[in-house]
Protein backbone atom coordinates (compact mmCIF):
# COMPACT_ATOMS: atom_id res chain seq x y z
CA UNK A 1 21.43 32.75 46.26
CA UNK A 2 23.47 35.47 48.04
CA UNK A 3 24.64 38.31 45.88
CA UNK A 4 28.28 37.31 46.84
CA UNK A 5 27.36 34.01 44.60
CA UNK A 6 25.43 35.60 41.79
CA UNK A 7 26.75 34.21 38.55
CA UNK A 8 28.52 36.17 35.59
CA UNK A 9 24.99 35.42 33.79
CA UNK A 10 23.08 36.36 36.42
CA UNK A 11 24.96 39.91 36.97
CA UNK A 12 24.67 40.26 33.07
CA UNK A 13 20.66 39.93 33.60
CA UNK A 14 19.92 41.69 36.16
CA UNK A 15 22.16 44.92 35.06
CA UNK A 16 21.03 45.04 31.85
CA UNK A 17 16.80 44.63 33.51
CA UNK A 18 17.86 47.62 35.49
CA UNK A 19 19.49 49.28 32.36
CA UNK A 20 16.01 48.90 30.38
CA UNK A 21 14.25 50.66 33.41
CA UNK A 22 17.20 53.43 33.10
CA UNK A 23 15.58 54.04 29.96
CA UNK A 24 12.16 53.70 30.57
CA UNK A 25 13.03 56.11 33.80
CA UNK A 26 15.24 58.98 31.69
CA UNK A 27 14.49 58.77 28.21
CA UNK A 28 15.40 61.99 27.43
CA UNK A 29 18.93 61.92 29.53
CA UNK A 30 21.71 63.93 28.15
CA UNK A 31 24.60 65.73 28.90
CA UNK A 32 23.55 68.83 31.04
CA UNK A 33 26.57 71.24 30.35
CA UNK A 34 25.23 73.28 27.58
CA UNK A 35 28.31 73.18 24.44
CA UNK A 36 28.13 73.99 20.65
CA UNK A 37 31.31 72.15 19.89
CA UNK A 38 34.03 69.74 21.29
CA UNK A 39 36.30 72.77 22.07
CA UNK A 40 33.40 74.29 24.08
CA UNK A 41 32.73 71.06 26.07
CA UNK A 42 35.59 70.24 27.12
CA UNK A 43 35.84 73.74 28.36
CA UNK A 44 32.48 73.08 30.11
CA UNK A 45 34.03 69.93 31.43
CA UNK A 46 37.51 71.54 32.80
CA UNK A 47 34.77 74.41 34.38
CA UNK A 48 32.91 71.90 35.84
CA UNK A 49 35.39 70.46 38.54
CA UNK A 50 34.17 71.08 42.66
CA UNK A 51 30.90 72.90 40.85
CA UNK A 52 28.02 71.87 39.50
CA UNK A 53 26.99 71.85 35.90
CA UNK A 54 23.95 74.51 36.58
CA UNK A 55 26.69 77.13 37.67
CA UNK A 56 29.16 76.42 34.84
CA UNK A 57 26.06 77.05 32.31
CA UNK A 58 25.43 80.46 33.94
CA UNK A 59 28.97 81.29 32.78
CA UNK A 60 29.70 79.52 29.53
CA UNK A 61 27.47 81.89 27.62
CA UNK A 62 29.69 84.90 27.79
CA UNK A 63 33.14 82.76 27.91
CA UNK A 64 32.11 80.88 24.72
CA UNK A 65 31.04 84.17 23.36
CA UNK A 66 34.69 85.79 23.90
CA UNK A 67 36.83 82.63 23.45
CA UNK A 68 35.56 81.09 20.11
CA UNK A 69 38.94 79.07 19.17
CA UNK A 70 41.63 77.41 20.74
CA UNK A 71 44.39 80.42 20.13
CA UNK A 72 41.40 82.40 22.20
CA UNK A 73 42.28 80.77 25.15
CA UNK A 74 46.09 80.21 24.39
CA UNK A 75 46.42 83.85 24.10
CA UNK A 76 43.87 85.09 26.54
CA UNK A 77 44.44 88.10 29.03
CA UNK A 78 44.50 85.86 32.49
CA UNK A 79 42.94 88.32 34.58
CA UNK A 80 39.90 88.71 31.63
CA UNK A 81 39.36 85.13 31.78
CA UNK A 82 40.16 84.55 35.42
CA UNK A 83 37.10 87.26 35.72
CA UNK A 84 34.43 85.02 33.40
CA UNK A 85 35.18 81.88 34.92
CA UNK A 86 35.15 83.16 38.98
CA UNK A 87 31.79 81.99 40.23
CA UNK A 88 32.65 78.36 39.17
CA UNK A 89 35.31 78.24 42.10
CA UNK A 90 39.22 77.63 41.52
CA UNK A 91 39.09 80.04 39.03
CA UNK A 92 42.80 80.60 38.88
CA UNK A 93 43.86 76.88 38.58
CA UNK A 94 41.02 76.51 35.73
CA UNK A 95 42.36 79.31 33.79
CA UNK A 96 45.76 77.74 33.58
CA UNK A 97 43.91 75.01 32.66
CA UNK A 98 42.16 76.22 29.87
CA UNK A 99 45.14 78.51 28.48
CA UNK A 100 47.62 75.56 28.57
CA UNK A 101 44.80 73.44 27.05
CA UNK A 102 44.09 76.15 24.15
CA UNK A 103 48.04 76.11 23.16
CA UNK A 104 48.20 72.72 23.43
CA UNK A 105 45.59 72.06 20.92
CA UNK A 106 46.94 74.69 18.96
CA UNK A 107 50.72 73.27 18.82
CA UNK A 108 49.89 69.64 18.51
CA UNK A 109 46.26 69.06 16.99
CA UNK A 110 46.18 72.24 14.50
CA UNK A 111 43.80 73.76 17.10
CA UNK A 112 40.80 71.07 16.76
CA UNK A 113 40.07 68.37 19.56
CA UNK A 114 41.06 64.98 18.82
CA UNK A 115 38.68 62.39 18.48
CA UNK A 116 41.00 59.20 20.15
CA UNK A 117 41.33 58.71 23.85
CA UNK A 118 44.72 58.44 23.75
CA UNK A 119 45.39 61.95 22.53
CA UNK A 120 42.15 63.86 24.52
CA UNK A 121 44.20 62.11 27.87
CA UNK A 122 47.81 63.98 26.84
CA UNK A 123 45.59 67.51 26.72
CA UNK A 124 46.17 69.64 30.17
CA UNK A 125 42.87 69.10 32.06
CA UNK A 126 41.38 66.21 30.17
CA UNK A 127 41.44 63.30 31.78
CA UNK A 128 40.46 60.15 30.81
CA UNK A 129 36.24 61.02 32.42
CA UNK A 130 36.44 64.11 30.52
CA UNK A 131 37.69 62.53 27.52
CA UNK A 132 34.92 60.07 27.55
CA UNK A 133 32.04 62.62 27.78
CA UNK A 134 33.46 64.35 24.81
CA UNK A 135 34.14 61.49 22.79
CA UNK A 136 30.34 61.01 23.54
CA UNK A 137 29.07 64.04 23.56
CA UNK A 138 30.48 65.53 20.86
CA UNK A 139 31.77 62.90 18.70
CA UNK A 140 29.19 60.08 19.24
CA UNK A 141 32.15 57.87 20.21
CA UNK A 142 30.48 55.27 23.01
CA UNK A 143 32.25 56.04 26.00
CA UNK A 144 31.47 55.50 29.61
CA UNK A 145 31.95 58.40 32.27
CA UNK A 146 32.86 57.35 35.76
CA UNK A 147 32.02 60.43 37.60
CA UNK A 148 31.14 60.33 41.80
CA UNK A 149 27.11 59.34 40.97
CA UNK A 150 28.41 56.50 38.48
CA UNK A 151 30.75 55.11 40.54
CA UNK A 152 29.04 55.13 43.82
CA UNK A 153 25.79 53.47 41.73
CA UNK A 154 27.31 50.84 40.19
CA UNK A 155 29.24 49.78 43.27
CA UNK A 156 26.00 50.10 45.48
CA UNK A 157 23.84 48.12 42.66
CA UNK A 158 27.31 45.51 42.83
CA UNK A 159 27.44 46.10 39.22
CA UNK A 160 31.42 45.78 40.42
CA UNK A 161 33.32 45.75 43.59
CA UNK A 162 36.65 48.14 42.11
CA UNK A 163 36.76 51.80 43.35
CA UNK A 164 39.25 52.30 40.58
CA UNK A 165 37.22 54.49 37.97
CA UNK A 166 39.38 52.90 34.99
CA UNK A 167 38.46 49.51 36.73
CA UNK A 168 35.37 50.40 36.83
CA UNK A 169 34.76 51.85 33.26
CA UNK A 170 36.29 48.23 32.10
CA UNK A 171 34.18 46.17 34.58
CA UNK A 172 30.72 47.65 33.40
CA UNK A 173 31.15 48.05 30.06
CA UNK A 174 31.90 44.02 29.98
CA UNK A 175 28.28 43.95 30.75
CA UNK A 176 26.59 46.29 28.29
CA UNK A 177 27.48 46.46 23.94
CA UNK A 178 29.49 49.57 23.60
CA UNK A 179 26.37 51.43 21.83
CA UNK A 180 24.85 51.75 24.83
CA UNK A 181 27.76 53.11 27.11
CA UNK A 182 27.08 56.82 26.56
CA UNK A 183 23.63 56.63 27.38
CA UNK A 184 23.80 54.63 30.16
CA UNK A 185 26.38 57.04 31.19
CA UNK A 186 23.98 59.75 31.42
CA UNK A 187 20.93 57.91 33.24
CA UNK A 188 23.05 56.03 35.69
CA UNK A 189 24.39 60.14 36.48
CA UNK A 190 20.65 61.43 36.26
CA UNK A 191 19.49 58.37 38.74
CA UNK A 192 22.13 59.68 41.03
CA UNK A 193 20.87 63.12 41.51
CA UNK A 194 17.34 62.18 41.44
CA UNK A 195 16.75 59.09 43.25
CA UNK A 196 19.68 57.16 44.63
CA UNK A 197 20.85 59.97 46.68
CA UNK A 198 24.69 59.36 48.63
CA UNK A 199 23.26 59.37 52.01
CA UNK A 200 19.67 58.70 51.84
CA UNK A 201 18.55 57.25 48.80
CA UNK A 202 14.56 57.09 47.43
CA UNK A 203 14.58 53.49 48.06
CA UNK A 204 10.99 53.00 48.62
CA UNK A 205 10.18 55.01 45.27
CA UNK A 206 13.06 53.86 43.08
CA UNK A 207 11.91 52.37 40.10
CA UNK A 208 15.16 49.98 39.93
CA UNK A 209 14.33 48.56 43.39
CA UNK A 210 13.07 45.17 42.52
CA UNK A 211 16.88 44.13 41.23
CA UNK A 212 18.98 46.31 43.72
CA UNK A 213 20.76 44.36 46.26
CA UNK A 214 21.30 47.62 48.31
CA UNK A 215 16.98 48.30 48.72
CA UNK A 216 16.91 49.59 51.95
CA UNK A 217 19.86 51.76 52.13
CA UNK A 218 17.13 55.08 52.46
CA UNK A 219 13.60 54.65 53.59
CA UNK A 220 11.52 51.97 52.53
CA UNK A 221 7.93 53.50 52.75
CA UNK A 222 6.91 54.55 49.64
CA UNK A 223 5.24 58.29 51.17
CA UNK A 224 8.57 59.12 52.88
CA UNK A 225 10.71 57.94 49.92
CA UNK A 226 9.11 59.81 47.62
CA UNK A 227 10.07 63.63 49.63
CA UNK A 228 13.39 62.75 48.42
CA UNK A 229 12.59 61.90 44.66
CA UNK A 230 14.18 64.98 42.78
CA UNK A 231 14.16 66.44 39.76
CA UNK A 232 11.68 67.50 36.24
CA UNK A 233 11.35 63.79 35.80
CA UNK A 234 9.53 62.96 39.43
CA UNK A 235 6.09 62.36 38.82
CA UNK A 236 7.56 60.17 35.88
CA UNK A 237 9.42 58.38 38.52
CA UNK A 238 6.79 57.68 41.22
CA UNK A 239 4.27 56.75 38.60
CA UNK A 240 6.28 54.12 37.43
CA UNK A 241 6.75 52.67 40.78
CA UNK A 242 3.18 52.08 40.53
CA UNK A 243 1.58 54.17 43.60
């Protein structure tokens, strides 16, 4: 049977197989912007647009340090907090984003972060990915985050066809229980900077090939897919391809 004709049951089998290598793959996935509280993750999250989340962590240290509240950031000299934020790009369009964020929790939510999707979308900044990694994150709320590794996984693995990241949120999380959304979050993100690379995936060292209906994509050898296995986890990663 072509993948075109794979049943509902059959997609529900094989996603959730590959979600139980996921695990076995990145058990100790997580969130990699570093955050001591929902106000300082979403902060991480708003820093973390055209960057990556290394470079935000260089710089959260001394913003969370001088910007410990909401009203911090509502009333914050702009050129002070253009200054912290520089080196993670865009900096003047972030700040804006973070001061009208600050007063906006500070007129409307007493200056905490709401725990409902509905309220973190209204916030300047948030929208509905980075209200699903705080909800998370830092509220243990299952949520699924559609980011560019997510999205471009789950449409290779044909997990769904929509391009749509709502669509997408709704279409795989029909196929896992909600528990499990914020996890797989993480490891489908971790997979995507490690392994299944945009242009030339791991394929022949990719512990999820077996169920992938895109194997092939990126080299097929094991020797030559494994140069492009990345990341602390890699010798995890090839050993469990079983070479």
């Amino acid at each position: 049977m072509s993948r075109s004709e794979e049943s509902r049951l059959s997609l529900v089998r094989r996603a959730r197989r590959m979600k139980r290598r996921l695990d076995e793959a990145y058990p100790g996935a997580h969130c990699e912007l570093d955050f001591g509280s929902p106000l300082e993750l979403v902060v991480a999250v708003v820093l973390s647009a055209q960057t990556t989340d290394v470079r935000v962590n260089e710089v959260t240290p001394a913003l969370f340090a001088r910007y410990r509240t909401a009203a911090d950031y509502a009333g914050a000299d702009r050129t002070e907090l253009e200054e912290l934020i520089r080196p993670t790009g865009f900096y003047r369009n972030k700040a804006s984003a973070l001061m009208k964020l600050g007063a906006a929790l500070v007129e409307r939510f007493d200056g905490e972060v709401p725990r409902a999707l509905d309220e973190l979308v209204t916030l300047p900044g948030v929208g509905r990915k980075t209200a699903n990694v705080v909800l998370g994150n830092a509220f243990g709320i299952p949520g699924i985050t559609v980011d560019t590794h997510f999205g471009r996984l789950v449409r290779r693995w044909r997990w769904t066809e929509h391009e749509d990241p709502v669509k997408v949120e709704h279409a795989v999380g029909e196929l896992f229980p909600a528990k499990d959304w914020t996890m797989l979050s993480h490891r489908v993100i971790f997979h995507g900077r490690r392994v299944c690379h945009a242009r030339k995936p791991a394929c022949g060292a990719c512990p999820l090939a077996r169920d992938c209906p895109s194997f092939g994509t990126g080299p097929t050898e094991f020797a030559e897919a494994a140069k492009l296995v990345k990341g602390p986890e890699r010798e995890h990663l090839l050993a469990m391809v079983g070479r």
